[in-house]
PDB file of N, CA and C in Angstrom:
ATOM      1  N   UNK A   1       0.853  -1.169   0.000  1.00  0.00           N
ATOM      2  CA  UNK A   1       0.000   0.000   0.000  1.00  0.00           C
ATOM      3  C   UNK A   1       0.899   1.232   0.000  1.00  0.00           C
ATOM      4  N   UNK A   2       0.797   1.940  -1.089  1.00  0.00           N
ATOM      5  CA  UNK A   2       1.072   3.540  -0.754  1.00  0.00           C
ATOM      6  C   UNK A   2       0.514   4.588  -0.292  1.00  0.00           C
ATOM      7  N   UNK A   3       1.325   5.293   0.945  1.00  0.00           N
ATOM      8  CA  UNK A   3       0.427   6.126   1.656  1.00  0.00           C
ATOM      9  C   UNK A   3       1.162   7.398   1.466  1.00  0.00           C
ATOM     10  N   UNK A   4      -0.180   8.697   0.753  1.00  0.00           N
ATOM     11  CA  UNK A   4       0.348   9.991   0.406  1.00  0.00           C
ATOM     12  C   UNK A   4      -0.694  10.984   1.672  1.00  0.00           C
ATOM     13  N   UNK A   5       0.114  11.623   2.265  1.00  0.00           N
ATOM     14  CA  UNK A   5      -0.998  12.282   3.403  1.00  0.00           C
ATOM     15  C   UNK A   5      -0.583  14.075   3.445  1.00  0.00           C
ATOM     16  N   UNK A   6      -1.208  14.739   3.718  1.00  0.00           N
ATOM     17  CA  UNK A   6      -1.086  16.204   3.888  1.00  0.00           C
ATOM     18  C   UNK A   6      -1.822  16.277   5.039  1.00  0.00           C
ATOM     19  N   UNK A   7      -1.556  17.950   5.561  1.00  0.00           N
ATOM     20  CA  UNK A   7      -2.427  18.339   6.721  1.00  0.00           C
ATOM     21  C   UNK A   7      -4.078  17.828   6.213  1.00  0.00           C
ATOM     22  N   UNK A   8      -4.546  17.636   5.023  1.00  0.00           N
ATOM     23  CA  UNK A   8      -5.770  17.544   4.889  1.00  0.00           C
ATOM     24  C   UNK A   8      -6.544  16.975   3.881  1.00  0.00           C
ATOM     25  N   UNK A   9      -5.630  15.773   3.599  1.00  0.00           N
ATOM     26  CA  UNK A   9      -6.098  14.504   2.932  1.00  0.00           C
ATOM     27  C   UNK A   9      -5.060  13.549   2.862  1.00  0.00           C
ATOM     28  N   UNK A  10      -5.836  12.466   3.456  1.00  0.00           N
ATOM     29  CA  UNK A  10      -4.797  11.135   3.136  1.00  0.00           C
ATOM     30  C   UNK A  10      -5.424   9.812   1.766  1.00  0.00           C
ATOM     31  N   UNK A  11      -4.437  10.020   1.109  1.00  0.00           N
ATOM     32  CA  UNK A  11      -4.800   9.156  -0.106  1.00  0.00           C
ATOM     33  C   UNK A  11      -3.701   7.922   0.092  1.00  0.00           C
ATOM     34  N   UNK A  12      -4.482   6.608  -0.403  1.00  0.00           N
ATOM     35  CA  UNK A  12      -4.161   5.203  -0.486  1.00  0.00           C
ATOM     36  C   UNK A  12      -4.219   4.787  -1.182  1.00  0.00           C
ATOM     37  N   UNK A  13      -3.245   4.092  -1.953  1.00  0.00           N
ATOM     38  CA  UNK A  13      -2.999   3.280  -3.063  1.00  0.00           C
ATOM     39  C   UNK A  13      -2.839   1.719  -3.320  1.00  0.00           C
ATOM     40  N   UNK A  14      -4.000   0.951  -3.708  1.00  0.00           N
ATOM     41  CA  UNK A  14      -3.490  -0.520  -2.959  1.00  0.00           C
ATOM     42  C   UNK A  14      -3.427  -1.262  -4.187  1.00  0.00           C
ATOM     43  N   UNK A  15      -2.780  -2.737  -3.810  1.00  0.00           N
ATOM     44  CA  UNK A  15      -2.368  -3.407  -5.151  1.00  0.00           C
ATOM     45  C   UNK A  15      -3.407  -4.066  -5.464  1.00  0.00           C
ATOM     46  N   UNK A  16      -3.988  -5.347  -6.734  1.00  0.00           N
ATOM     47  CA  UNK A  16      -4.544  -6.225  -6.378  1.00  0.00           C
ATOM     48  C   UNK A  16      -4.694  -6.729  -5.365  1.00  0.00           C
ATOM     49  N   UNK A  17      -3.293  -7.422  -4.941  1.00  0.00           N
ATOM     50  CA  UNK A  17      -3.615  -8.494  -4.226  1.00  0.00           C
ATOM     51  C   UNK A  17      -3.685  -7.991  -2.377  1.00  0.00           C
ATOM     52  N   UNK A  18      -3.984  -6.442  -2.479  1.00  0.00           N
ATOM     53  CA  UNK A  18      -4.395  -6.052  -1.259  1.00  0.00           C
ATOM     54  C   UNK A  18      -5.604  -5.936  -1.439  1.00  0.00           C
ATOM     55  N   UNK A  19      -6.325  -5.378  -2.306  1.00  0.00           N
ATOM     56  CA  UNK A  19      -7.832  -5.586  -2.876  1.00  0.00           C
ATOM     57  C   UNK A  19      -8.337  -6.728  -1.929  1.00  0.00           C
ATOM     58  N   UNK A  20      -7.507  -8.307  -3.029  1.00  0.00           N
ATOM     59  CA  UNK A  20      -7.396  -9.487  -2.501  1.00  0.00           C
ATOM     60  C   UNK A  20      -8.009  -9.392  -1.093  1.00  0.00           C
ATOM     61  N   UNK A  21      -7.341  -8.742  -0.422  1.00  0.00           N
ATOM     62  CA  UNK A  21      -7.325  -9.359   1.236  1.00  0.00           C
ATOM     63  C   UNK A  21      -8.479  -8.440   1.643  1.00  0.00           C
ATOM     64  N   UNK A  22      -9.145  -7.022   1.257  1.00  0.00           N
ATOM     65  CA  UNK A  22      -9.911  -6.720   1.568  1.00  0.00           C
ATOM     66  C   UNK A  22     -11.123  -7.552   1.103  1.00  0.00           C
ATOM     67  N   UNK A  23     -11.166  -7.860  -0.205  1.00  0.00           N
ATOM     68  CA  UNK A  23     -12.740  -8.604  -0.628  1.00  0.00           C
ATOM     69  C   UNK A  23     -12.793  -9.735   0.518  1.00  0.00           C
ATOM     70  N   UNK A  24     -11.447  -9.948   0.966  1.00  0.00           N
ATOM     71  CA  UNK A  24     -11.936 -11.582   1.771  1.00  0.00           C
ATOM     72  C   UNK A  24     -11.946 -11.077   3.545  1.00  0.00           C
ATOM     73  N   UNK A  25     -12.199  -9.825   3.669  1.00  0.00           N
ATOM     74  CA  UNK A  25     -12.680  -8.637   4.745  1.00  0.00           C
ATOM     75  C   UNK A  25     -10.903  -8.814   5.838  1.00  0.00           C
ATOM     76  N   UNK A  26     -10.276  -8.690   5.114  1.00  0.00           N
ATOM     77  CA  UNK A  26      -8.796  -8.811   6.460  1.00  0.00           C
ATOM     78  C   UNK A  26      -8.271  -7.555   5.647  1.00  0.00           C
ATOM     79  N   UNK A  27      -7.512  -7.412   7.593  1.00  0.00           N
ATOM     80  CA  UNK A  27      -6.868  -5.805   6.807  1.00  0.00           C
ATOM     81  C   UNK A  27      -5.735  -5.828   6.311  1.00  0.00           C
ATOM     82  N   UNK A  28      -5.735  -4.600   5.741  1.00  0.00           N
ATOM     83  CA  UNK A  28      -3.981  -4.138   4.926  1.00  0.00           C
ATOM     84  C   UNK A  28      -3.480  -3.228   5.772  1.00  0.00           C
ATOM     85  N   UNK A  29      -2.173  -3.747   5.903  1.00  0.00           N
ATOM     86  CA  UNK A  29      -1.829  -3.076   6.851  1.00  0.00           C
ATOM     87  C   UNK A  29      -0.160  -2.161   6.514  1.00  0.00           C
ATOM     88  N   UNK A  30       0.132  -1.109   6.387  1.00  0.00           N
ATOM     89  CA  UNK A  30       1.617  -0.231   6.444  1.00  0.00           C
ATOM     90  C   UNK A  30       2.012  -0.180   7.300  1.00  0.00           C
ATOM     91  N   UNK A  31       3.602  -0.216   7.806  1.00  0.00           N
ATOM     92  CA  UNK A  31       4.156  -0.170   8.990  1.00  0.00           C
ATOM     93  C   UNK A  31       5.725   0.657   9.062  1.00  0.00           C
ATOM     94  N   UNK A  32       5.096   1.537   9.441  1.00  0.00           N
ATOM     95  CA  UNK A  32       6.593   2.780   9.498  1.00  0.00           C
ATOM     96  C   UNK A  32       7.434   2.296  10.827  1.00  0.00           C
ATOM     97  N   UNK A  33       8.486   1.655  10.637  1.00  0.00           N
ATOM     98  CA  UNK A  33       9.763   1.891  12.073  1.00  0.00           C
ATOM     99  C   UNK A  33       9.976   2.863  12.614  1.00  0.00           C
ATOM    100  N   UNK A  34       9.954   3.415  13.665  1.00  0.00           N
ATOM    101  CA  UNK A  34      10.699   4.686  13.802  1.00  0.00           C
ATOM    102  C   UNK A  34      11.392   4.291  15.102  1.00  0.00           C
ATOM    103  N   UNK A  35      12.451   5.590  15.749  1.00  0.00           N
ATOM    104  CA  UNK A  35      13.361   4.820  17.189  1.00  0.00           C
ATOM    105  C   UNK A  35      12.025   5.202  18.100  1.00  0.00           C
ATOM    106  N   UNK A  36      12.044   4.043  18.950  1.00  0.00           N
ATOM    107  CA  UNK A  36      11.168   4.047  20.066  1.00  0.00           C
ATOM    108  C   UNK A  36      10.242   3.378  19.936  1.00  0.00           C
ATOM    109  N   UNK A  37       9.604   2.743  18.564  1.00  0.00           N
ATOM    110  CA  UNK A  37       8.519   1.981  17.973  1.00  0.00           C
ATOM    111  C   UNK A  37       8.222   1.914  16.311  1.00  0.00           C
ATOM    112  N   UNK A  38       6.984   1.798  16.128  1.00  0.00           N
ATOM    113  CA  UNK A  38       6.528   2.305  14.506  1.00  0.00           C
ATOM    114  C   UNK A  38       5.140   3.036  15.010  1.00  0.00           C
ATOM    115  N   UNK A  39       4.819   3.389  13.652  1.00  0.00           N
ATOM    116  CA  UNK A  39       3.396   3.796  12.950  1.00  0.00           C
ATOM    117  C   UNK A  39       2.550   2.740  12.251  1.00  0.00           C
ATOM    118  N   UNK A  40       1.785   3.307  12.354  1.00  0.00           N
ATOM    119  CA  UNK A  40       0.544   2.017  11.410  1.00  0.00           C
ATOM    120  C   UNK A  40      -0.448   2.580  10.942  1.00  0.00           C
ATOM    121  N   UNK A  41      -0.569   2.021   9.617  1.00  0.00           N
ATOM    122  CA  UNK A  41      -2.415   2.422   8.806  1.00  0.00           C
ATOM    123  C   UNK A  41      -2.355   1.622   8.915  1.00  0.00           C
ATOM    124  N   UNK A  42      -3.649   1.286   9.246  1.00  0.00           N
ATOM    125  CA  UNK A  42      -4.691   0.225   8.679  1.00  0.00           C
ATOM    126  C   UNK A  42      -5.913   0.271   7.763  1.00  0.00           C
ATOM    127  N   UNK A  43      -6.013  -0.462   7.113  1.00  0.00           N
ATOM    128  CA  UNK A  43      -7.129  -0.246   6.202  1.00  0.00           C
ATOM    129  C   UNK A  43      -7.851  -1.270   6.157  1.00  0.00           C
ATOM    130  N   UNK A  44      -9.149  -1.650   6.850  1.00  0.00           N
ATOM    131  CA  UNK A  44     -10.191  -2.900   7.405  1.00  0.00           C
ATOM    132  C   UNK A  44     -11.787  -2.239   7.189  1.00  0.00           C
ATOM    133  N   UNK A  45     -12.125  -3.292   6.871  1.00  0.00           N
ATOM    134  CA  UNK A  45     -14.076  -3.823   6.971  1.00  0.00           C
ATOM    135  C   UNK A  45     -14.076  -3.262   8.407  1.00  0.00           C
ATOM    136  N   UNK A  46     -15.286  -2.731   8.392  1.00  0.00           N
ATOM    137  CA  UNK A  46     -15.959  -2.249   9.507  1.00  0.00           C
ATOM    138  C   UNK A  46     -17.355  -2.128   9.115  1.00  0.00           C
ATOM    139  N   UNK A  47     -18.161  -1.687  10.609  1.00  0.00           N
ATOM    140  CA  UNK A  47     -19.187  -1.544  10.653  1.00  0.00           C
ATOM    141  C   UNK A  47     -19.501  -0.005   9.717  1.00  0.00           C
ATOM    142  N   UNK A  48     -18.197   0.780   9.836  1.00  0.00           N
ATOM    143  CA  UNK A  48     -18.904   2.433   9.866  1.00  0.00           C
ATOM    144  C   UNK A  48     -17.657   2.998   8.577  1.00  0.00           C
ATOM    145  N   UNK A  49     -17.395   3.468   7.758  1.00  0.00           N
ATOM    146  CA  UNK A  49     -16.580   4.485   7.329  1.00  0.00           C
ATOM    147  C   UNK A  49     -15.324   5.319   7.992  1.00  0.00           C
ATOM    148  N   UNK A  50     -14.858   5.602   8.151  1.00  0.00           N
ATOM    149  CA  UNK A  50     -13.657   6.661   8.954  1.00  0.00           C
ATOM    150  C   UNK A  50     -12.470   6.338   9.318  1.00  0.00           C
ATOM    151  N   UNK A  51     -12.078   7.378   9.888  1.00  0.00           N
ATOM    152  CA  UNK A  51     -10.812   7.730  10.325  1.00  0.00           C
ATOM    153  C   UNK A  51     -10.894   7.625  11.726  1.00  0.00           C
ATOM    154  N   UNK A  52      -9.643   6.542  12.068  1.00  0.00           N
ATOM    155  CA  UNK A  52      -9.674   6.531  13.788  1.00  0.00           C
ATOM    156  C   UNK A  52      -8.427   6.474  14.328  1.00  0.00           C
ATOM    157  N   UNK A  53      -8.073   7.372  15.170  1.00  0.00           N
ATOM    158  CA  UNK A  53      -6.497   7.071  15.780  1.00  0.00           C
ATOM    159  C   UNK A  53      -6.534   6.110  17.171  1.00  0.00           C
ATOM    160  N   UNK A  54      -6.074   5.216  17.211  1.00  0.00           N
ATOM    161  CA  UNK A  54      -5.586   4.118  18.072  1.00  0.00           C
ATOM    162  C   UNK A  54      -3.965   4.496  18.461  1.00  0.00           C
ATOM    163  N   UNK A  55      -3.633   5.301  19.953  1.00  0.00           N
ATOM    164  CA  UNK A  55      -2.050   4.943  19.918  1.00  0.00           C
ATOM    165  C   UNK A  55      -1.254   5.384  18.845  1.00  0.00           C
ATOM    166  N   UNK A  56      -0.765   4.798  17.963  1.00  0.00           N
ATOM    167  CA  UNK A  56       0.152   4.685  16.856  1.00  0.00           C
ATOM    168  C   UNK A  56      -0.578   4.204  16.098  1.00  0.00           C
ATOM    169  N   UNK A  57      -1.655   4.091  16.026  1.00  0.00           N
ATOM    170  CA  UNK A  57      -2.234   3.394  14.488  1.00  0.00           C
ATOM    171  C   UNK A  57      -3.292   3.809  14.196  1.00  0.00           C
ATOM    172  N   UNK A  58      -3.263   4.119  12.874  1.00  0.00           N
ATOM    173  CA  UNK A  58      -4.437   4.983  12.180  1.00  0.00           C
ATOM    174  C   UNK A  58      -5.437   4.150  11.454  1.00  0.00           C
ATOM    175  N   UNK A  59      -6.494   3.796  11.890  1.00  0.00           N
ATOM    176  CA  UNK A  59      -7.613   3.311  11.593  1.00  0.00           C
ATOM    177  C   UNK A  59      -8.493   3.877  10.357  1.00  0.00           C
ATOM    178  N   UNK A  60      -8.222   3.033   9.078  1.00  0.00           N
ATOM    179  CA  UNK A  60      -9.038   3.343   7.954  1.00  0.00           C
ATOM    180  C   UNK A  60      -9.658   2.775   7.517  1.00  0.00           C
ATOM    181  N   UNK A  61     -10.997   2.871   8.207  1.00  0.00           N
ATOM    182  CA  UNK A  61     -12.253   1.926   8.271  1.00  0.00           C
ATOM    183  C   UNK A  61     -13.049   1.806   6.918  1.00  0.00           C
ATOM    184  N   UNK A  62     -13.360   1.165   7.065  1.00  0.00           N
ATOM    185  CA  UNK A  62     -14.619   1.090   5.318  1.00  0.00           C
ATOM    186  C   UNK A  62     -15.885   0.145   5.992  1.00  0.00           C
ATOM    187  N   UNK A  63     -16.960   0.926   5.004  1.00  0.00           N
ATOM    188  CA  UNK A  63     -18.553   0.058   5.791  1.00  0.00           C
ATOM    189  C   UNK A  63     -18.721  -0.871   4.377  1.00  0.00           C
ATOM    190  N   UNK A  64     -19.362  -1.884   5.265  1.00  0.00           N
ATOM    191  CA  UNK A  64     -19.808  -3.071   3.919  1.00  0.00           C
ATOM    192  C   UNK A  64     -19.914  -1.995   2.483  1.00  0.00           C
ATOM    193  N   UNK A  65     -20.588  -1.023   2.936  1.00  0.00           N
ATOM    194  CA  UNK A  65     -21.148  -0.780   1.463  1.00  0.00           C
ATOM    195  C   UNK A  65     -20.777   0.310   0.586  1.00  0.00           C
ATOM    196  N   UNK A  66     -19.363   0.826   1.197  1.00  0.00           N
ATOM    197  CA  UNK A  66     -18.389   1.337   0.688  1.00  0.00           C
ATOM    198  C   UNK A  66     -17.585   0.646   0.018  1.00  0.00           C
ATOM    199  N   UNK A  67     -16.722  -0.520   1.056  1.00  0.00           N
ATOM    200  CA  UNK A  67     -16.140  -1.836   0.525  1.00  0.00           C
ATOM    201  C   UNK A  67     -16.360  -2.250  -0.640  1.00  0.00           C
ATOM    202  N   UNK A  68     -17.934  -2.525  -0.934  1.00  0.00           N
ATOM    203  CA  UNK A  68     -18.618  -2.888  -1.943  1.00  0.00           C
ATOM    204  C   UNK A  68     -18.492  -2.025  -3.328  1.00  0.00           C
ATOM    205  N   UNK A  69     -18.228  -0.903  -2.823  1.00  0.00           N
ATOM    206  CA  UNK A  69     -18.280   0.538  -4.057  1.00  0.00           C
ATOM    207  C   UNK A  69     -16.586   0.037  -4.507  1.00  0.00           C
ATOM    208  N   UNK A  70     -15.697  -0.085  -3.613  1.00  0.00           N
ATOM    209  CA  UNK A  70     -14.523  -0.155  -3.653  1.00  0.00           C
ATOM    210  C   UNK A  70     -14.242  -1.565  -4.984  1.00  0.00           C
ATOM    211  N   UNK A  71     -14.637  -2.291  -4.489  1.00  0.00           N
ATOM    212  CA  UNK A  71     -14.661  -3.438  -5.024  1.00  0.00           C
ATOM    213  C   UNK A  71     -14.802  -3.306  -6.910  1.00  0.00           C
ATOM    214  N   UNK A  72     -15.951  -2.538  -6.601  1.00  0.00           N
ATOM    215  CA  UNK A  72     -17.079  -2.615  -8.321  1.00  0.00           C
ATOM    216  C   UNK A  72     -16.199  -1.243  -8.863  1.00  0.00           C
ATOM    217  N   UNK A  73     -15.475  -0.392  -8.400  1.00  0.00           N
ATOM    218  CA  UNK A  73     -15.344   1.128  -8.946  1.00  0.00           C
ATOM    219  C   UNK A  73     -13.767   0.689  -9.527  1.00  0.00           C
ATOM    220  N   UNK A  74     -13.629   1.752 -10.580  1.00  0.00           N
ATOM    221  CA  UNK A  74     -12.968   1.495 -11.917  1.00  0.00           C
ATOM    222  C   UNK A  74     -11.787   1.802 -11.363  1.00  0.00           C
ATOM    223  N   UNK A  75     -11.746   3.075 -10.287  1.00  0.00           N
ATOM    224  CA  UNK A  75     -10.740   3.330 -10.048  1.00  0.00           C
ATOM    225  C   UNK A  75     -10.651   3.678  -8.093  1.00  0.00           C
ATOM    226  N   UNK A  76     -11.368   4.213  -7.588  1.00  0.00           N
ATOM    227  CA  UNK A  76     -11.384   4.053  -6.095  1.00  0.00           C
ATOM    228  C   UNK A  76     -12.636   5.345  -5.361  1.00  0.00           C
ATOM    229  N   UNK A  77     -12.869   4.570  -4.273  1.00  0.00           N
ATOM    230  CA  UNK A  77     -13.411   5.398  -3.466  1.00  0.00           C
ATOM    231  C   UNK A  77     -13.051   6.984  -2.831  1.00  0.00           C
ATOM    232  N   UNK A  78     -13.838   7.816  -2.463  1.00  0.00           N
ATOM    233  CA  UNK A  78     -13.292   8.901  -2.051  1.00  0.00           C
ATOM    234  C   UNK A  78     -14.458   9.460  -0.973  1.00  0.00           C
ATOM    235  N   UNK A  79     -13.494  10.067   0.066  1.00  0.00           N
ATOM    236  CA  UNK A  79     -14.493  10.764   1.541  1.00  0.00           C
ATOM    237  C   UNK A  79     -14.023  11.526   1.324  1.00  0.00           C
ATOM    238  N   UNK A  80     -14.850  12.567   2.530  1.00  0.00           N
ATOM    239  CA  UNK A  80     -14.982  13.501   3.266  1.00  0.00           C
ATOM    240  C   UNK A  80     -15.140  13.352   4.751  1.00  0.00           C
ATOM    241  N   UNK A  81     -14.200  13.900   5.913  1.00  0.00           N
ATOM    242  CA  UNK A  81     -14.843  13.291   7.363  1.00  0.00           C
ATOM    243  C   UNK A  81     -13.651  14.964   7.783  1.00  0.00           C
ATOM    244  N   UNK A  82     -14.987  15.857   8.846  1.00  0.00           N
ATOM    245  CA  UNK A  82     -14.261  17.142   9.237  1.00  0.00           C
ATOM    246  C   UNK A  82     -13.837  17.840   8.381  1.00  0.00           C
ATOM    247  N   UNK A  83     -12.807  18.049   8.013  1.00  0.00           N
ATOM    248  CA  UNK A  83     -11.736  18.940   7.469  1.00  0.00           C
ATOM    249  C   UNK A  83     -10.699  18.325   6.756  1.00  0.00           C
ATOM    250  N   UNK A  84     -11.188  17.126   6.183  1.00  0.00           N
ATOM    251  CA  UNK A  84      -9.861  15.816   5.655  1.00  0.00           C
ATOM    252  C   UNK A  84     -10.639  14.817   4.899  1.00  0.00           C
ATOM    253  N   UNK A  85     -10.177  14.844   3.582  1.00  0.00           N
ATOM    254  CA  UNK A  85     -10.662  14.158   2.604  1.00  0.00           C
ATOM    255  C   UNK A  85      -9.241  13.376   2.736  1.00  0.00           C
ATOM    256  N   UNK A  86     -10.030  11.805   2.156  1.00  0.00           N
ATOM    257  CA  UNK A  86      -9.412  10.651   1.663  1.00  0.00           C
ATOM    258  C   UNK A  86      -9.836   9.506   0.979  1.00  0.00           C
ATOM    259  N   UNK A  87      -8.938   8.996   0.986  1.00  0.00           N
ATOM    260  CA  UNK A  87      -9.097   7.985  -0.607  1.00  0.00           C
ATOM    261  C   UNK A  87      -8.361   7.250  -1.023  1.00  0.00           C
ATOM    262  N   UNK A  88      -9.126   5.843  -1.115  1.00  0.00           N
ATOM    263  CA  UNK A  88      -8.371   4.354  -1.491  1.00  0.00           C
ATOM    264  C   UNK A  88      -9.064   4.601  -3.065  1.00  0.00           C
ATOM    265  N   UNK A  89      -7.386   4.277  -3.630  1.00  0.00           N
ATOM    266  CA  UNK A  89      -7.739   3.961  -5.301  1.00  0.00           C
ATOM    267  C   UNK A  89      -6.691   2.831  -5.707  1.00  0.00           C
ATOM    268  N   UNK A  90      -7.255   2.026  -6.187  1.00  0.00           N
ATOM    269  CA  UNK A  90      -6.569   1.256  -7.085  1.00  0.00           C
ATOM    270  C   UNK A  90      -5.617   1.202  -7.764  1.00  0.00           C
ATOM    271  N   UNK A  91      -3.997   0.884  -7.257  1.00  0.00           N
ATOM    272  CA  UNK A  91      -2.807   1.131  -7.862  1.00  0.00           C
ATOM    273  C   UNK A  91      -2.387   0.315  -8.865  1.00  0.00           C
ATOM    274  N   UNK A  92      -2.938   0.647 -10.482  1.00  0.00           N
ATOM    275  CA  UNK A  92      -3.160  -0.073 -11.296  1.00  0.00           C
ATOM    276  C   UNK A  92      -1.687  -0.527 -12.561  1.00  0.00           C
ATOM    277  N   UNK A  93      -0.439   0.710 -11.823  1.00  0.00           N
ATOM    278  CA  UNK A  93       0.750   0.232 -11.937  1.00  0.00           C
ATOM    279  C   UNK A  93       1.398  -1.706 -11.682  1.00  0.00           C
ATOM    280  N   UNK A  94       0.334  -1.975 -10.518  1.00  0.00           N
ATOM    281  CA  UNK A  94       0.475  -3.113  -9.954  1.00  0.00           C
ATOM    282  C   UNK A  94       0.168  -4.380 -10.684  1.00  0.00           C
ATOM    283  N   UNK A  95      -0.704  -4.022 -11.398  1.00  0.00           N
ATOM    284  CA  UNK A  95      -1.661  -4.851 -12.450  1.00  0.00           C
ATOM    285  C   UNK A  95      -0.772  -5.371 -13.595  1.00  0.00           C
ATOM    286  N   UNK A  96      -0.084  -4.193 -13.791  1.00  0.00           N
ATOM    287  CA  UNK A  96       0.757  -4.473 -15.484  1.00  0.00           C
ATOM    288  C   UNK A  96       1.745  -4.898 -15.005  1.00  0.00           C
ATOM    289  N   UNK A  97       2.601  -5.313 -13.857  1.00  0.00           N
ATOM    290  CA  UNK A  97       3.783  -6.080 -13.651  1.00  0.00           C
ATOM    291  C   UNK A  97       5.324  -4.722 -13.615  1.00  0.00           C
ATOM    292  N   UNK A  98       4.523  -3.811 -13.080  1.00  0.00           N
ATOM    293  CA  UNK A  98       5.777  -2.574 -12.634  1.00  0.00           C
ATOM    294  C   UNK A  98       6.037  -2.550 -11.444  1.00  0.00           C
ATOM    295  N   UNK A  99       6.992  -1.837 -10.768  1.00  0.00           N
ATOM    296  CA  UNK A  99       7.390  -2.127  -9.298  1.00  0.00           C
ATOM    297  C   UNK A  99       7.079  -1.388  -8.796  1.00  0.00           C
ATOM    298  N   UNK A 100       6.632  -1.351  -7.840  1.00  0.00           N
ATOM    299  CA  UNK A 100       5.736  -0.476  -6.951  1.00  0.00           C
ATOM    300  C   UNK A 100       7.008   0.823  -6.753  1.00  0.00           C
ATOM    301  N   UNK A 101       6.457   2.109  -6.953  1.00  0.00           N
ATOM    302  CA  UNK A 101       7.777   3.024  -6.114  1.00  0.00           C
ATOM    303  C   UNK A 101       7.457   3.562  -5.103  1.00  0.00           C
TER     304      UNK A 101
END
């Protein structure tokens, strides 16, 4: 997964075979090292849509029927939540056999 974030949108980029793991509802998960610990997105099935901070890990929820949009859409979903738009799209570099950068 590629993760591009600003003060006021975080955009996500996932491969197939992270798709993969969402259609079969398990999460995708990024993991930044840093000294003292890491960071974490997550990106999981849920009951609700949003953005949730846990600790060190950023919770990027999707509802069945977003998931579902995600799934069927050509190229990816997109929110709004507060003051911060974001968005899982389909990193379709992945598809044609290029290396992720």
């Amino acid at each position: 997964m590629k993760v591009q974030w600003t003060r006021n949108s975080l955009r996500l980029r996932i491969s197939p075979d992270e798709l993969k793991l969402l259609r079969e509802r398990q999460p995708v998960r990024e993991i930044l090292p840093v000294s003292g610990g890491a960071l974490e997105l997550r990106l999981s099935p849920a009951e609700q849509t949003g953005l949730l901070l846990e600790g060190s890990v950023l919770h990027f929820r999707l509802s069945p029927a977003d998931l579902a949009d995600l799934l069927e859409a050509r190229e990816g979903v997109y929110f709004h939540q507060n003051s911060v738009r974001y968005y899982v799209e389909k990193d379709f570099a992945y598809a044609f056999g290029e290396e992720p950068s």
